[in-house]
PDB file of N, CA and C in Angstrom:
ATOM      1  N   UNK A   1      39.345  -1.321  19.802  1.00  0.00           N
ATOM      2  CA  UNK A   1      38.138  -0.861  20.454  1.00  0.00           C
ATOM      3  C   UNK A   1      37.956  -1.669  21.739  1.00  0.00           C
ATOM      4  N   UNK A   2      37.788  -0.874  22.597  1.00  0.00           N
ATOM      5  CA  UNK A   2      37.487  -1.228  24.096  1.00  0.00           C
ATOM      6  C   UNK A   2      36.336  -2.153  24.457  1.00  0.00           C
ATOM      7  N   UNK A   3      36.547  -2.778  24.963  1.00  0.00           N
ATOM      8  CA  UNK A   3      34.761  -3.308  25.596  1.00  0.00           C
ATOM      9  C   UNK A   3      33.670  -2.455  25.837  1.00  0.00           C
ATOM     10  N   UNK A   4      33.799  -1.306  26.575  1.00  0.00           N
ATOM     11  CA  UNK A   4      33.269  -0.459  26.700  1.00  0.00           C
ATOM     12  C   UNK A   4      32.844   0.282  25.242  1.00  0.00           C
ATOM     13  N   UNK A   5      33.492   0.462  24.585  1.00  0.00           N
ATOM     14  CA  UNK A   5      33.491   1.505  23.299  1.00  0.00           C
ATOM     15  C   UNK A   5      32.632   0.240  22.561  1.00  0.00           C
ATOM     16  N   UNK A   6      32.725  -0.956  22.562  1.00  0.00           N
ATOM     17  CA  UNK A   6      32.117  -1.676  21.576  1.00  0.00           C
ATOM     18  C   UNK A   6      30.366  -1.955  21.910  1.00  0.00           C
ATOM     19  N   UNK A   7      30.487  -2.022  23.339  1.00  0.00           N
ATOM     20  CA  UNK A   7      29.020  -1.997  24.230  1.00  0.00           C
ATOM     21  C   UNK A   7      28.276  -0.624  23.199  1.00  0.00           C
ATOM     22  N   UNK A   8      28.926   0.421  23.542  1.00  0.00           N
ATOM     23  CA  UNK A   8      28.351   1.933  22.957  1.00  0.00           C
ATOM     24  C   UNK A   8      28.129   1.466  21.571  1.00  0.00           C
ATOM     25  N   UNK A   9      29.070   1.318  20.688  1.00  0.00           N
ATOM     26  CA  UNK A   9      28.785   0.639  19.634  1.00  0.00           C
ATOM     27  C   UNK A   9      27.246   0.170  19.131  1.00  0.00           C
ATOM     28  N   UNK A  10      27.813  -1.024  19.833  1.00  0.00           N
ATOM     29  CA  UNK A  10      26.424  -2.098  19.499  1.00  0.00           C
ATOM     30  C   UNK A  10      25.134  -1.305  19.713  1.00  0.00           C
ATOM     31  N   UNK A  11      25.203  -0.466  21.014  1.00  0.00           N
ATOM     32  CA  UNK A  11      23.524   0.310  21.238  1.00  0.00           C
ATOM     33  C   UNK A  11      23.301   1.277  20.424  1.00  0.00           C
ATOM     34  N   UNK A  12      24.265   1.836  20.374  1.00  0.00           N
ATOM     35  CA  UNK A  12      23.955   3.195  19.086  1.00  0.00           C
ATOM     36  C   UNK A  12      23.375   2.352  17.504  1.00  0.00           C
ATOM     37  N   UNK A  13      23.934   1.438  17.339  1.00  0.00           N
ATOM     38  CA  UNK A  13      23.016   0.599  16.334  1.00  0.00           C
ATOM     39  C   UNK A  13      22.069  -0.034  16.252  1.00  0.00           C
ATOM     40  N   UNK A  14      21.791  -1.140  17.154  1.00  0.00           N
ATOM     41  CA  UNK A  14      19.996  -1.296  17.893  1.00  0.00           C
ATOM     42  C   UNK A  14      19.601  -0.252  18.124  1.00  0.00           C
ATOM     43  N   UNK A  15      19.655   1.598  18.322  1.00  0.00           N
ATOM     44  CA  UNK A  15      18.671   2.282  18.307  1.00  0.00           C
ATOM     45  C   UNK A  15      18.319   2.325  17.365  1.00  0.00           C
ATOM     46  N   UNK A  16      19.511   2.704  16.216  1.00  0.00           N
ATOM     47  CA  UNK A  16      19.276   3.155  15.106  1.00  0.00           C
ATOM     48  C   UNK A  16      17.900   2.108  14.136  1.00  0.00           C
ATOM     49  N   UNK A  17      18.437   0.316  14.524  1.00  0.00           N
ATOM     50  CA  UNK A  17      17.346  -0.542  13.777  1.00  0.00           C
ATOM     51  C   UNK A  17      16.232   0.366  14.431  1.00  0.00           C
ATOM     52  N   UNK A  18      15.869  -0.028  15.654  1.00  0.00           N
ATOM     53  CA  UNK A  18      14.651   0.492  16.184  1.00  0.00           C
ATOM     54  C   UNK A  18      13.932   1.759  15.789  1.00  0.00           C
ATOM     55  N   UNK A  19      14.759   2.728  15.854  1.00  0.00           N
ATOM     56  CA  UNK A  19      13.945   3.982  14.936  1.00  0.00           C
ATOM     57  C   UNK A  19      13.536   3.376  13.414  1.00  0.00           C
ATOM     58  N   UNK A  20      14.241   2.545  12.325  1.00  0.00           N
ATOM     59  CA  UNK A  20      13.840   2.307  11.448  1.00  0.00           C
ATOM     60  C   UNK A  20      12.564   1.029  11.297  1.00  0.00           C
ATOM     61  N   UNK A  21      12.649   0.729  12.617  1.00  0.00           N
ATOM     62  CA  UNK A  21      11.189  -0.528  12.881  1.00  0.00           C
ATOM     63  C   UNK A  21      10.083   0.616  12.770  1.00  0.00           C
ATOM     64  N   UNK A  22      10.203   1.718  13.853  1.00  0.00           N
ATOM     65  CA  UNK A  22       9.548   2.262  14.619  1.00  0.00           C
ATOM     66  C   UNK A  22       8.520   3.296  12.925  1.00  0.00           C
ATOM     67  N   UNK A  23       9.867   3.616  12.014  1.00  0.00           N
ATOM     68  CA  UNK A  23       9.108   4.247  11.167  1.00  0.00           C
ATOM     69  C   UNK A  23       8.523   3.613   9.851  1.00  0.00           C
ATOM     70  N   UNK A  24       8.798   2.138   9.698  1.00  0.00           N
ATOM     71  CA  UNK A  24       8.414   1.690   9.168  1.00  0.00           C
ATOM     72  C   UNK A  24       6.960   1.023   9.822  1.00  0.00           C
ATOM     73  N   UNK A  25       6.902   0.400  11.369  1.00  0.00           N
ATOM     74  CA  UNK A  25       5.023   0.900  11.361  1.00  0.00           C
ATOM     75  C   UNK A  25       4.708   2.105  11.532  1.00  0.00           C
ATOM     76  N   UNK A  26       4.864   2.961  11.302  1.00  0.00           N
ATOM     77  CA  UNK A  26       4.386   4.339  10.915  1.00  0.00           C
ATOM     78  C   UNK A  26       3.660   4.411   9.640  1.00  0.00           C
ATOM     79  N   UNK A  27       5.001   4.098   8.874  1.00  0.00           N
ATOM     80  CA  UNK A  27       4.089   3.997   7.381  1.00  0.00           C
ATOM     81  C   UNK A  27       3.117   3.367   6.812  1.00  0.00           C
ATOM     82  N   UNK A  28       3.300   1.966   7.716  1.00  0.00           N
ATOM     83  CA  UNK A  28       2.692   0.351   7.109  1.00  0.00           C
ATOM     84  C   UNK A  28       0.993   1.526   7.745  1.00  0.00           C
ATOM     85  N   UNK A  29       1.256   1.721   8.697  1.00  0.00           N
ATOM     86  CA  UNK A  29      -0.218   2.008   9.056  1.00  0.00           C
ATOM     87  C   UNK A  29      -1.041   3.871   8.297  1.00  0.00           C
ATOM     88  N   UNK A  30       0.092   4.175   7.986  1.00  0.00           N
ATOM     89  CA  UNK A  30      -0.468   5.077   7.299  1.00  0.00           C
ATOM     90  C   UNK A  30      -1.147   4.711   6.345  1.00  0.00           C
ATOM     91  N   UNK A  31      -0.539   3.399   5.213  1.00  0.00           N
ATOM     92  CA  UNK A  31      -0.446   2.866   4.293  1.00  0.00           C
ATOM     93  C   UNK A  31      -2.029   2.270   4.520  1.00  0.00           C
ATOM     94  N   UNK A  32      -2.259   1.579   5.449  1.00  0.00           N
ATOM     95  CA  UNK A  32      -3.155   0.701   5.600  1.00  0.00           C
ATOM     96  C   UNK A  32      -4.785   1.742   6.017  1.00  0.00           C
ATOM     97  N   UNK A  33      -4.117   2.803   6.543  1.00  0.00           N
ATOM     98  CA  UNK A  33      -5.482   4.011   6.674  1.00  0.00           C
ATOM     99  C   UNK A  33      -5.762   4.354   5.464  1.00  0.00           C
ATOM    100  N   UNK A  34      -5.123   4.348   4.610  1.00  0.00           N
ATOM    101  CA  UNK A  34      -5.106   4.857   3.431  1.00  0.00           C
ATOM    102  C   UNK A  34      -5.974   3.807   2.707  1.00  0.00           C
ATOM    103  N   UNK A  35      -5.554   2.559   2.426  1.00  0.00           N
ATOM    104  CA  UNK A  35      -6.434   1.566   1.797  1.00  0.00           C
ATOM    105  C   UNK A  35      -7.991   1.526   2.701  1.00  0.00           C
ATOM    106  N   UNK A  36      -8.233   1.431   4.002  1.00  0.00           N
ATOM    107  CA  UNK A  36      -9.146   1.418   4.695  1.00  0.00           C
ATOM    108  C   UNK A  36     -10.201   2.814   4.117  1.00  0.00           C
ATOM    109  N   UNK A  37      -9.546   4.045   4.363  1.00  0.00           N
ATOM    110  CA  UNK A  37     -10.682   5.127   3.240  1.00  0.00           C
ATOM    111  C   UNK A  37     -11.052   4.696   1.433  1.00  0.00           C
ATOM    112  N   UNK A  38     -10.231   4.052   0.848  1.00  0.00           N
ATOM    113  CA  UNK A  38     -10.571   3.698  -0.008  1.00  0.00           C
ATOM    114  C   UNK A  38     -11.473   2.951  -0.178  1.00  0.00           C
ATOM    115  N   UNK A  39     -11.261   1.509   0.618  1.00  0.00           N
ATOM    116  CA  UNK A  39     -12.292   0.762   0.866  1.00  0.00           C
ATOM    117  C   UNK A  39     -13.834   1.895   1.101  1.00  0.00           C
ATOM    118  N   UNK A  40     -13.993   2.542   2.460  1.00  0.00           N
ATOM    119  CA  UNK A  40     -14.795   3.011   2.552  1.00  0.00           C
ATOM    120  C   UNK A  40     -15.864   3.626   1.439  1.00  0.00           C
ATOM    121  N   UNK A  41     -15.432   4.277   0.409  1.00  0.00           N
ATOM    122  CA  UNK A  41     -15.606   5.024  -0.735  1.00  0.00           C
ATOM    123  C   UNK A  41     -16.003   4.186  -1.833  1.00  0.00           C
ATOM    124  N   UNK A  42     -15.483   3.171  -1.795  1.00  0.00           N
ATOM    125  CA  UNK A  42     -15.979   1.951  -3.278  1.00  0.00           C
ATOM    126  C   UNK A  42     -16.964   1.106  -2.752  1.00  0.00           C
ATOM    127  N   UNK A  43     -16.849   1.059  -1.480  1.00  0.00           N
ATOM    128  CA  UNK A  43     -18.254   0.298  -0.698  1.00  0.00           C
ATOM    129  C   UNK A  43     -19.516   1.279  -1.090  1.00  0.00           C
ATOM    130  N   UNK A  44     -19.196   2.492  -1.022  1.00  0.00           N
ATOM    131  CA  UNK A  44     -20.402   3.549  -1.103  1.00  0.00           C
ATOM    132  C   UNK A  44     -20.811   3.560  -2.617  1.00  0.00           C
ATOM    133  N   UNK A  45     -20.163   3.261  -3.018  1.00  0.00           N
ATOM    134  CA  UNK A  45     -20.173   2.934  -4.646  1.00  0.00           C
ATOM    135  C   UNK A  45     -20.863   1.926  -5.441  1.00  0.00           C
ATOM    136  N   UNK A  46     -20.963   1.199  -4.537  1.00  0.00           N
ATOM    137  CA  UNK A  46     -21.116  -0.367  -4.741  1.00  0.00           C
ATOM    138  C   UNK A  46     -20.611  -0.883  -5.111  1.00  0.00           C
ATOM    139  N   UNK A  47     -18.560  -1.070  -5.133  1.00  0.00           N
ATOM    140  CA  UNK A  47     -17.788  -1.779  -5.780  1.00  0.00           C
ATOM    141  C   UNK A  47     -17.356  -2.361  -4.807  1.00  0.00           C
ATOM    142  N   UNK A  48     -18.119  -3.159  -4.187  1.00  0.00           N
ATOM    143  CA  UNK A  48     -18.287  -4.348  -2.854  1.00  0.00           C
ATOM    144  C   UNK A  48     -16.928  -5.349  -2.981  1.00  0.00           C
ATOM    145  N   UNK A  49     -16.219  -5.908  -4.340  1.00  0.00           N
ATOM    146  CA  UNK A  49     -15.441  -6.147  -4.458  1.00  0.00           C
ATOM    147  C   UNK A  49     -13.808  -5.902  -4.253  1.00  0.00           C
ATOM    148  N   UNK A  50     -13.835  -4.568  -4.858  1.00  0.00           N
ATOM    149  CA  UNK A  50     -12.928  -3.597  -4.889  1.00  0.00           C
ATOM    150  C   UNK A  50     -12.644  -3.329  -3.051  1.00  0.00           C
ATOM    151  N   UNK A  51     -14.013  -3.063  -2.675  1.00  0.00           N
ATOM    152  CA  UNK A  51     -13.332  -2.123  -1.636  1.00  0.00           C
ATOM    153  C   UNK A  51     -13.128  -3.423  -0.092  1.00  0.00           C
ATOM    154  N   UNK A  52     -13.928  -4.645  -0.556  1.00  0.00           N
ATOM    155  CA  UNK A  52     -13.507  -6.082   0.046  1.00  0.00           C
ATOM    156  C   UNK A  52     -11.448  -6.244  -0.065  1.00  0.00           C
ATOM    157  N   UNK A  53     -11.499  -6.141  -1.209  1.00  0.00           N
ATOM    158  CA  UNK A  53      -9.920  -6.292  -1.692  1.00  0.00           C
ATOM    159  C   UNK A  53      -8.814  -5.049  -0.533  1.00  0.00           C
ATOM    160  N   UNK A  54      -9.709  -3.723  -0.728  1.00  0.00           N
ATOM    161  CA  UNK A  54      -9.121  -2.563  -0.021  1.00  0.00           C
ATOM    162  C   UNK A  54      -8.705  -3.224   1.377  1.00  0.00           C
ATOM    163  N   UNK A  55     -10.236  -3.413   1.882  1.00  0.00           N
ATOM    164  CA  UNK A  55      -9.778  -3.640   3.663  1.00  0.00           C
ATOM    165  C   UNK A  55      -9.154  -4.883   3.629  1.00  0.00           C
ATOM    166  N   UNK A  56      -9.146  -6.088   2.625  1.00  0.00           N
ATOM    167  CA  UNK A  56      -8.000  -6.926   2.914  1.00  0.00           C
ATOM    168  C   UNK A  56      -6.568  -6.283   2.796  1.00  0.00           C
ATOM    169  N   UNK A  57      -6.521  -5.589   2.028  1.00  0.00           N
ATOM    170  CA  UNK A  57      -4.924  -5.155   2.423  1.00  0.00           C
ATOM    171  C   UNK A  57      -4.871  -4.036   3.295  1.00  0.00           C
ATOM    172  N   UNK A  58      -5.708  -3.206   3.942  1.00  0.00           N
ATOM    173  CA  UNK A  58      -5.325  -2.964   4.793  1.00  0.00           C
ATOM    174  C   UNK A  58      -5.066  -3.100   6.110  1.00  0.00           C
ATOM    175  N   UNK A  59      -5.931  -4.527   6.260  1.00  0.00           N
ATOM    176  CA  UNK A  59      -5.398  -5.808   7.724  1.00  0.00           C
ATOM    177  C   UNK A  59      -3.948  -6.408   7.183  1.00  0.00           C
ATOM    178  N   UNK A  60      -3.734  -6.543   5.829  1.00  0.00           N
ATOM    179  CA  UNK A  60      -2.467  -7.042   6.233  1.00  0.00           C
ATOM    180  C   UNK A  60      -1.578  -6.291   5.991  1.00  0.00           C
ATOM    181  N   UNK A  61      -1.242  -5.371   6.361  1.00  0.00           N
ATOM    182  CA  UNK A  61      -0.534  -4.039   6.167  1.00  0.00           C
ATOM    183  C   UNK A  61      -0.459  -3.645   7.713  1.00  0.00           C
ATOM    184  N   UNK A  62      -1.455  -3.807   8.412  1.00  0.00           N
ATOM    185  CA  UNK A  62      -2.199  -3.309   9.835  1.00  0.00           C
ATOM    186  C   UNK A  62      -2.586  -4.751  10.844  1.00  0.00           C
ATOM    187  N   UNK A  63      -2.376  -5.744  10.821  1.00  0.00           N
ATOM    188  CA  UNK A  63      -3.192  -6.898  11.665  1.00  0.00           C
ATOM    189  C   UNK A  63      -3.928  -6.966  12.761  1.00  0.00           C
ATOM    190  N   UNK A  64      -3.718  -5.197  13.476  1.00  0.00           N
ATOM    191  CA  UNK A  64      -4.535  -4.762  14.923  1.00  0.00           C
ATOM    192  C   UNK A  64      -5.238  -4.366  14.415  1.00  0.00           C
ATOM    193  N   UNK A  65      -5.862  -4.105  13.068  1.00  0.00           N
ATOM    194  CA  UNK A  65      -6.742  -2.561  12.601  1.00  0.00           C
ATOM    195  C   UNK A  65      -8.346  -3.333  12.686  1.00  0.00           C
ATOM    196  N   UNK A  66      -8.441  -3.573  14.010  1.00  0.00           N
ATOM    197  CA  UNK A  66     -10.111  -4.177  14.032  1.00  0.00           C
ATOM    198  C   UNK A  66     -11.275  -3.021  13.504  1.00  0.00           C
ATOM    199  N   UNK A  67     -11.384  -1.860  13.033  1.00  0.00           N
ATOM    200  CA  UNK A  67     -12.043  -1.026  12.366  1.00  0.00           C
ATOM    201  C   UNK A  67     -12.129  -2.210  10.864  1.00  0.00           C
ATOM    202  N   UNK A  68     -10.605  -1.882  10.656  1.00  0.00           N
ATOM    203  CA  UNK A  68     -11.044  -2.473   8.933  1.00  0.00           C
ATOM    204  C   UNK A  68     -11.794  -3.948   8.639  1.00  0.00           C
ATOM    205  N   UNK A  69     -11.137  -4.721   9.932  1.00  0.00           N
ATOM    206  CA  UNK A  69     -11.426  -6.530   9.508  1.00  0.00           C
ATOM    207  C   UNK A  69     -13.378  -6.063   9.923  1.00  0.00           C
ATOM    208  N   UNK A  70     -13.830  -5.091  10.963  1.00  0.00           N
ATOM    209  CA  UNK A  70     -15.174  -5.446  11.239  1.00  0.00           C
ATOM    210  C   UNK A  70     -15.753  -4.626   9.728  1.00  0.00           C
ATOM    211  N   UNK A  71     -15.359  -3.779   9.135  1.00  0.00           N
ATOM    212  CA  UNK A  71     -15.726  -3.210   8.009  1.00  0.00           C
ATOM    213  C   UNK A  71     -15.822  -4.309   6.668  1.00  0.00           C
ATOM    214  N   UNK A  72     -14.531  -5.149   6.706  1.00  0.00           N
ATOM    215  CA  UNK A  72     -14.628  -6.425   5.821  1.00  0.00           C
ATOM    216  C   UNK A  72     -16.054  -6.741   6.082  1.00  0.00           C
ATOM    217  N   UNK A  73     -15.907  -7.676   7.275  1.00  0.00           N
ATOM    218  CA  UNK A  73     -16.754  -8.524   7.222  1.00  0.00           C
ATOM    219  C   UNK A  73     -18.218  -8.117   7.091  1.00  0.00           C
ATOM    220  N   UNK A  74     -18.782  -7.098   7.856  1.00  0.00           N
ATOM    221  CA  UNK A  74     -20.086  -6.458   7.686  1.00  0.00           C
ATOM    222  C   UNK A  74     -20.011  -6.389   6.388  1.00  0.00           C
ATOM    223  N   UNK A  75     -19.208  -5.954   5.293  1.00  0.00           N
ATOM    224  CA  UNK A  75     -19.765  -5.893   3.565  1.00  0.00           C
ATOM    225  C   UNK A  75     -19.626  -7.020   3.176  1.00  0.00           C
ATOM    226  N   UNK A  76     -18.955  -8.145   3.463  1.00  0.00           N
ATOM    227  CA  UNK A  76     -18.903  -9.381   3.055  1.00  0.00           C
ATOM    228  C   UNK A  76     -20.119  -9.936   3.496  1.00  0.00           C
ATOM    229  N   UNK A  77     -20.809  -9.966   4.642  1.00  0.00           N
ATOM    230  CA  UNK A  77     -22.081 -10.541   4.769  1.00  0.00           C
ATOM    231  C   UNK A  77     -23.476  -9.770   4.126  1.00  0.00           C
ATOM    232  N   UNK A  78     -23.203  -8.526   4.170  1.00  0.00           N
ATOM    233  CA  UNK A  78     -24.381  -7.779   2.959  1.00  0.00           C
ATOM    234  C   UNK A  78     -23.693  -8.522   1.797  1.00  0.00           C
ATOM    235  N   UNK A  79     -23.180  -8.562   1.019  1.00  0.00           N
ATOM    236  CA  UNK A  79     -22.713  -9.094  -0.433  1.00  0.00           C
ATOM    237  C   UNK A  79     -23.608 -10.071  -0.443  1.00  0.00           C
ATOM    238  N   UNK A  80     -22.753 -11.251   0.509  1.00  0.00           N
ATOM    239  CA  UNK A  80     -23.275 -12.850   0.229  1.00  0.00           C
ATOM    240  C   UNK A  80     -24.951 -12.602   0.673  1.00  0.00           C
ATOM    241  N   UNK A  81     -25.864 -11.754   1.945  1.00  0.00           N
ATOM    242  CA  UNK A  81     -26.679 -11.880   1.948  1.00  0.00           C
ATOM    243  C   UNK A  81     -27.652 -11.169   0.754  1.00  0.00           C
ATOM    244  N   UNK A  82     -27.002  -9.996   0.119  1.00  0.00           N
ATOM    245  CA  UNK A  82     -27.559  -9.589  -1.099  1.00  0.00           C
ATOM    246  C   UNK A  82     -27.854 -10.575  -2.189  1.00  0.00           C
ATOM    247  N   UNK A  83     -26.810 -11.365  -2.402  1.00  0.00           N
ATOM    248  CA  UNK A  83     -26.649 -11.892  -3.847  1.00  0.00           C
ATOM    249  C   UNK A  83     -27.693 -13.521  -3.486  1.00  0.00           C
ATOM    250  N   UNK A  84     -27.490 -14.315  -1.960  1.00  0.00           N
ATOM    251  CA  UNK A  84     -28.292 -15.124  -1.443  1.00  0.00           C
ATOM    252  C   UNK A  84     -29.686 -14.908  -1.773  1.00  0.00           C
ATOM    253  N   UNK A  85     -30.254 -13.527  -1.937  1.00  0.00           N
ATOM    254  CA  UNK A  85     -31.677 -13.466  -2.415  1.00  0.00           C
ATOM    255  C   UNK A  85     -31.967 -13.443  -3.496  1.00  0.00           C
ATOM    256  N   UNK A  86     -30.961 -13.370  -4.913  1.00  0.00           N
ATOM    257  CA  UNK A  86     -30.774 -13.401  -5.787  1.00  0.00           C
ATOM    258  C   UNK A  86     -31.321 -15.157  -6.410  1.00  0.00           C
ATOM    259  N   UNK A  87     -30.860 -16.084  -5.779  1.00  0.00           N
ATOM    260  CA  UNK A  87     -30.787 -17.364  -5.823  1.00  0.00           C
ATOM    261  C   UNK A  87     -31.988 -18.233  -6.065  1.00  0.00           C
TER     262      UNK A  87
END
């Protein structure tokens, strides 16, 4: 194999990783929309826990997904400020 032929080589295979990066965040974030509606739904529920657990995995599934981390935290501070009056 030629220099040339091995150059072709090598790129035809870094595309190939790259399409498989490319569809694996595809999924991770499908994955992570997916936990994020869940969350949504057990919050409405009042399983404040459950759906705390949801949007944690769907930031780490997602680490840009500032929807879910501001969704965390707004039910994490109703929780602690709910249960704080409890006290």
């Amino acid at each position: 194999m030629g220099k040339t032929e091995l150059i072709k080589y090598n790129v035809g295979k870094l595309q190939k990783v790259s399409n498989s990066i490319s569809i694996m965040n595809k999924l991770l974030k499908k994955n992570a929309e997916e936990y994020f509606e869940r969350a949504i739904e057990k919050g409405k529920l009042g399983e404040y826990e459950a759906a705390i657990s949801d949007y944690t995995k769907a930031i780490e599934l997602d680490p840009n997904f500032t929807m879910a981390s501001a969704h965390r935290y707004t039910l994490m501070g109703r929780v602690y400020f709910k249960f704080s009056l409890l006290i």
